[in-house]
Protein backbone atom coordinates (compact mmCIF):
# COMPACT_ATOMS: atom_id res chain seq x y z
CA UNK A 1 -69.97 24.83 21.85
CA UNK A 2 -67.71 21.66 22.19
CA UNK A 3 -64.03 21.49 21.92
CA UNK A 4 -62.42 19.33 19.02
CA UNK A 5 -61.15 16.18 19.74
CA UNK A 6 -57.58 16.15 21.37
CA UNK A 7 -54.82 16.93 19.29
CA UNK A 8 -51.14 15.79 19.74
CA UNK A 9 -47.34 16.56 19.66
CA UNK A 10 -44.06 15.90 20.20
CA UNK A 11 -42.81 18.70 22.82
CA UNK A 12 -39.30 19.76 22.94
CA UNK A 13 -37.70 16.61 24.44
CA UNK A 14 -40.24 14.42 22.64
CA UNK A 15 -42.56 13.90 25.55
CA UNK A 16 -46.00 13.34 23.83
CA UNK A 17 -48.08 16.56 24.92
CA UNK A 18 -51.81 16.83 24.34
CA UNK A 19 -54.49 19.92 23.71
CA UNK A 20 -57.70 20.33 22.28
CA UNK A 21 -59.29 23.64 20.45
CA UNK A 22 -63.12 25.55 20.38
CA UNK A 23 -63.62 28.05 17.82
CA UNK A 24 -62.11 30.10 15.03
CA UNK A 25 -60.73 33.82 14.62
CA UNK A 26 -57.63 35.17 16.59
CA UNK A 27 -55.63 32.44 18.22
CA UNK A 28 -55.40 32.63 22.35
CA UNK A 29 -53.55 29.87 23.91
CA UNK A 30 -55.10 28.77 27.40
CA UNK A 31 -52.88 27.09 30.01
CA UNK A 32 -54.59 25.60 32.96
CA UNK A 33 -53.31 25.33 36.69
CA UNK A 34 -51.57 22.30 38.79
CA UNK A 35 -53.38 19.44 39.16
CA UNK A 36 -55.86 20.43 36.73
CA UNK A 37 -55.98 19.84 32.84
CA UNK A 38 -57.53 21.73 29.79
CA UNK A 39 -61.24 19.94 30.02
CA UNK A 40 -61.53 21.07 34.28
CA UNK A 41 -60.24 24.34 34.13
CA UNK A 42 -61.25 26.29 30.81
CA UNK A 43 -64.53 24.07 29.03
CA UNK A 44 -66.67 22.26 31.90
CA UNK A 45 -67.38 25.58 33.26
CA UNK A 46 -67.72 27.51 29.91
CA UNK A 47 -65.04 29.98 29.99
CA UNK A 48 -63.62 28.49 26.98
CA UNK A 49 -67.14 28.36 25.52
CA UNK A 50 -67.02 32.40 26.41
CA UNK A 51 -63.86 33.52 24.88
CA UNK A 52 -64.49 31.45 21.69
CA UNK A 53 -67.92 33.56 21.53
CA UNK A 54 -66.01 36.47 21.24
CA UNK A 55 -63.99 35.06 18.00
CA UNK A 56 -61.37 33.74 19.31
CA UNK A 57 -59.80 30.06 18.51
CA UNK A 58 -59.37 29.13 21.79
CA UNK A 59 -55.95 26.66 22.15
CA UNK A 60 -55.80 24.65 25.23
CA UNK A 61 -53.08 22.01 26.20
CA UNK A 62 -52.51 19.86 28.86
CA UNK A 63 -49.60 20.87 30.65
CA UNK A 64 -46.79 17.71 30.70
CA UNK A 65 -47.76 15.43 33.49
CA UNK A 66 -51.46 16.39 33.32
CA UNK A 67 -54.92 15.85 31.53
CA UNK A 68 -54.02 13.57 28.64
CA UNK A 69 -50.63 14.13 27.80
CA UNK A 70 -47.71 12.26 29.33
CA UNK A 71 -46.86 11.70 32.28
CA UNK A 72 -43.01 10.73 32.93
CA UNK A 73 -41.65 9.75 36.30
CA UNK A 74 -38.46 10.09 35.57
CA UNK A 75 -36.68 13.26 37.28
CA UNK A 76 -35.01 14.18 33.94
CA UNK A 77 -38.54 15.16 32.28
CA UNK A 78 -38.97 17.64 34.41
CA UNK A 79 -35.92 20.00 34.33
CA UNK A 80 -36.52 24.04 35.47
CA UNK A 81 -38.60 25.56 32.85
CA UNK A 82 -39.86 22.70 30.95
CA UNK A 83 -43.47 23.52 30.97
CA UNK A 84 -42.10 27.21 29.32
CA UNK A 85 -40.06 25.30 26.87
CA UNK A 86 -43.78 23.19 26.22
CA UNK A 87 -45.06 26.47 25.94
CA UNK A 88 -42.95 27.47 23.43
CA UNK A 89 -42.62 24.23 21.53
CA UNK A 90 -47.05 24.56 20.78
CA UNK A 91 -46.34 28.20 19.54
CA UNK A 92 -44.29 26.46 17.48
CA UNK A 93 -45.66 23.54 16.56
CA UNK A 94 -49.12 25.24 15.58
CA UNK A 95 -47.14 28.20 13.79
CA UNK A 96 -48.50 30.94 15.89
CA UNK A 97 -47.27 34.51 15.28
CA UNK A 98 -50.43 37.02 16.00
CA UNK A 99 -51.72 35.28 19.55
CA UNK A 100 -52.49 36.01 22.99
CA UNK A 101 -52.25 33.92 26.25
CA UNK A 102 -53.98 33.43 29.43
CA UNK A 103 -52.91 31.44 32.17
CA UNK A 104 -54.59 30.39 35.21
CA UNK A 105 -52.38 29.65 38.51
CA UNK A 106 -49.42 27.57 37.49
CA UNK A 107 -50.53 28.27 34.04
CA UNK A 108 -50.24 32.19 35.18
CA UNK A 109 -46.77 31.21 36.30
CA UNK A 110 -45.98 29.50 32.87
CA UNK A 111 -47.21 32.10 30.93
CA UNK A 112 -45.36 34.88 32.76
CA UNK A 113 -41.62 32.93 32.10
CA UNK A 114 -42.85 32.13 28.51
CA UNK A 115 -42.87 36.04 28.34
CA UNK A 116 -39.53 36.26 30.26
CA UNK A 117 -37.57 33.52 27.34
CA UNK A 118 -39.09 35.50 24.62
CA UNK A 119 -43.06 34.95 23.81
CA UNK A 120 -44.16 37.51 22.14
CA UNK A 121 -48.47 37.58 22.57
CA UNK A 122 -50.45 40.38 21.60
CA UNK A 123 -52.18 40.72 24.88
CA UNK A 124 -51.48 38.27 28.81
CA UNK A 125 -53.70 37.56 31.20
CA UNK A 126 -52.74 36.35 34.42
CA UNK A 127 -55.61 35.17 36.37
CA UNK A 128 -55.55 33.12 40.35
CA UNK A 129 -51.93 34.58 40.22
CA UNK A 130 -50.62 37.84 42.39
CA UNK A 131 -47.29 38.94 42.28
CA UNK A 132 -45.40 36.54 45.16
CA UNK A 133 -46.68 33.79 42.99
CA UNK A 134 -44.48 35.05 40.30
CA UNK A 135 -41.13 36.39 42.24
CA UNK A 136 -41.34 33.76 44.80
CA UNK A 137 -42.22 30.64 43.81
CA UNK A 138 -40.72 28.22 46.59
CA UNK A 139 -43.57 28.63 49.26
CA UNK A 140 -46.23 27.16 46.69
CA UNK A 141 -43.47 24.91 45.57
CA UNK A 142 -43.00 23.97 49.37
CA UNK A 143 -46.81 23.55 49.57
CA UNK A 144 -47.77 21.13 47.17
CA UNK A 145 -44.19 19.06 47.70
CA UNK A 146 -46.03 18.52 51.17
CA UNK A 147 -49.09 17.39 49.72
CA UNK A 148 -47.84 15.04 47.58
CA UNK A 149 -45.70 13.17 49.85
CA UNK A 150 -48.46 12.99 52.39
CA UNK A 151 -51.05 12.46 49.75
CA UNK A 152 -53.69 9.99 51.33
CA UNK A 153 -52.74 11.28 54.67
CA UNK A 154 -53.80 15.03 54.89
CA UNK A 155 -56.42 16.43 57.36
CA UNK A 156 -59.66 16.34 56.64
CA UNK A 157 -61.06 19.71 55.89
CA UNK A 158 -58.06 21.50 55.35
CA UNK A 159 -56.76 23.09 52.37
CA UNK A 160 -54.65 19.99 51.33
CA UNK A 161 -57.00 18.01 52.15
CA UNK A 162 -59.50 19.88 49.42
CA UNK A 163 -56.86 19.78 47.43
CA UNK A 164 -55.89 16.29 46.98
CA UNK A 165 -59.72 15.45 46.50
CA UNK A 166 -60.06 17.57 43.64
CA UNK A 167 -56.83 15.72 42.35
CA UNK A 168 -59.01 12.65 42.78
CA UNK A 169 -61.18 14.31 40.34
CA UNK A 170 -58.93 14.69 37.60
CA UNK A 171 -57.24 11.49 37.94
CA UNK A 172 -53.65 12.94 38.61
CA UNK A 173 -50.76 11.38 38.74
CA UNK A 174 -48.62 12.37 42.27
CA UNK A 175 -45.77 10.99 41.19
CA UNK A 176 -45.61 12.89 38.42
CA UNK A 177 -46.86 16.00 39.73
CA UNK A 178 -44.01 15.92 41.86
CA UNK A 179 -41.60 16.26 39.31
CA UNK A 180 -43.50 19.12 38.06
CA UNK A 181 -42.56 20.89 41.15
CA UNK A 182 -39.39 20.88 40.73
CA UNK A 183 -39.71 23.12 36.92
CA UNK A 184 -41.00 26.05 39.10
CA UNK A 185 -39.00 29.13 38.28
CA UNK A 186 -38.80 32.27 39.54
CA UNK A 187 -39.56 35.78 37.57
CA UNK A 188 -37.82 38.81 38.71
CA UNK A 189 -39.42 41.79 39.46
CA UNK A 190 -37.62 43.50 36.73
CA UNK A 191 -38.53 41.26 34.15
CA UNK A 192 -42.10 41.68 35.26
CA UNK A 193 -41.98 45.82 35.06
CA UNK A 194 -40.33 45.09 31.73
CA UNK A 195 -43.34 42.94 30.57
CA UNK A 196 -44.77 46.02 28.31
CA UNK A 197 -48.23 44.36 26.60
CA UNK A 198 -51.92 44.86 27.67
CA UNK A 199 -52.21 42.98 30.91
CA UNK A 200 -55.05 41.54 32.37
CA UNK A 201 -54.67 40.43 36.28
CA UNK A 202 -57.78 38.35 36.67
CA UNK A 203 -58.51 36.80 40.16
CA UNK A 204 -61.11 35.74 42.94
CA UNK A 205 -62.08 38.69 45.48
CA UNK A 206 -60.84 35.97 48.24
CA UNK A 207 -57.95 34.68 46.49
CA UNK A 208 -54.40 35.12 47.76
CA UNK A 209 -53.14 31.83 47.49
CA UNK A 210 -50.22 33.17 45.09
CA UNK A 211 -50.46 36.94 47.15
CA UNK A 212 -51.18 40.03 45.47
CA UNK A 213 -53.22 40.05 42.42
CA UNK A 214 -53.57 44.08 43.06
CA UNK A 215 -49.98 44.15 43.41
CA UNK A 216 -49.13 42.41 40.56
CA UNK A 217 -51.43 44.74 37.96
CA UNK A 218 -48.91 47.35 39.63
CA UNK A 219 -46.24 46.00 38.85
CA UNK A 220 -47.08 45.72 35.24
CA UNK A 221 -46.46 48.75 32.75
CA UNK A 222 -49.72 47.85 31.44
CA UNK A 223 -51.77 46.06 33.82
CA UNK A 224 -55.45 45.97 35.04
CA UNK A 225 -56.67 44.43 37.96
CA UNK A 226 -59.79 42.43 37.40
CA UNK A 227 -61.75 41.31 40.61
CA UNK A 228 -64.27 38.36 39.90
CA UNK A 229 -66.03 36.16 42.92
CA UNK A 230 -64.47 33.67 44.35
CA UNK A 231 -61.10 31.99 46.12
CA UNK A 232 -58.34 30.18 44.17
CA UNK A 233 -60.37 27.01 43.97
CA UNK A 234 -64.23 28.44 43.97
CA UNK A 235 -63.42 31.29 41.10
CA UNK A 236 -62.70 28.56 38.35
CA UNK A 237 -66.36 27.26 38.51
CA UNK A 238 -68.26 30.68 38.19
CA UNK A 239 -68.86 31.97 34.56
CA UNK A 240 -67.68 35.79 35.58
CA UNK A 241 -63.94 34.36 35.59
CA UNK A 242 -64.51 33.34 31.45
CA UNK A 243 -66.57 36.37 30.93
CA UNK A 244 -64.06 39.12 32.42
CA UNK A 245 -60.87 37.16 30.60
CA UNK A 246 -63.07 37.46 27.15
CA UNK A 247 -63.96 40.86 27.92
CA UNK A 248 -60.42 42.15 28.39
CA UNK A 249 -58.95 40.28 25.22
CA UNK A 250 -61.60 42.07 23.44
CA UNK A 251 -61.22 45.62 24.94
């Protein structure tokens, strides 16, 4: 199953935003993580290919500053929030009312303050997101602002390292991504435990890049913690991560 041919609108503040759709029946909206678009994260592995299976018309934009939409590097594109407000804008834009939405990693983050400014999905699945990754989002923040500005010049081997070559991969834009760093917002723990929809908590056995995924099913009135194999960067490209986020949307 191949995903349609990208799609385009005009987000919020008129940044051009792109994002591409597989199948038909009961809308889910797919956001991917940093440094990785739509195409990487939810169809070359066939996750996308797996929840569409289940009838579902699968949604999935770029986030701003990724994949094929735009990429601004001007420091007033990327205010706090702005990927929730993009969020928000393609709910809009595509007129959905009955949906659901999954978000991987920063797309985990997204998803969790589109619920906290007034989504309203059916069902949420947070997956390669605990609950630190949520509540405290300056150590990640303070992570990849590192990165970037050393981009070119971290260790061999080491995390960043592996990180910046898989942003080599996707053709990302550092600049850009930088800004993106600075829309990270925090979600209180309280507006977590007030998050009352079926949750899903979806994330690699050796995965703790954003803490606690255990923790963060806790914290949710409805949530399930969902172990599948893998770390933060190895569970994307096994087909149990698509599988167990289809499986819970249709439970």
């Amino acid at each position: 199953m191949e995903s349609s041919p990208t799609h385009f609108f005009d987000s919020w503040d008129g940044l051009r935003l792109a994002w591409r759709e597989m199948g038909e029946g009961r809308p889910v909206v797919l956001l991917h993580g940093f440094f990785s678009d739509a195409q990487t994260n939810w169809v070359r592995y066939g996750h996308a290919a797996a929840i569409a299976a289940k009838g579902f018309r699968v949604i999935m934009p770029d986030l701003r500053a990724h994949g094929e939409s735009a990429k601004p590097h001007d420091a007033a594109a990327y205010p706090p929030d702005a990927l929730t407000r993009d969020g928000h804008a393609l709910v809009a834009h595509l007129g959905l009312e009955d949906y659901d939405l999954v978000g991987y990693s920063l797309g985990a983050r997204t998803a969790s303050r589109m619920l906290a400014t007034g989504a309203t999905p059916g069902r949420v699945v947070f997956s390669g997101m605990g609950l630190e990754g949520l509540t405290k989002t300056g150590r990640r923040a303070d992570y990849f602002r590192t990165l970037l500005i050393n981009f070119g010049r971290n260790e061999k081997g080491s995390p960043a390292w592996l990180a910046e070559q898989f942003l080599k991969t996707t053709g990302g834009d550092p600049v850009a991504l930088l800004g993106v760093i600075d829309t990270f917002t925090d979600t209180t723990l309280e507006a977590i435990q007030g998050f009352d929809l079926p949750a899903g908590v979806v994330c690699g056995a050796e995965d703790q890049d954003n803490g606690s995924a255990p923790a963060l099913a806790e914290a949710l009135p409805k949530g399930r913690y969902i172990e599948v194999p893998g770390g933060h960067m190895s569970a994307v490209v096994k087909p149990e991560l698509g599988r167990a986020i289809a499986d819970f949307l249709t439970a």
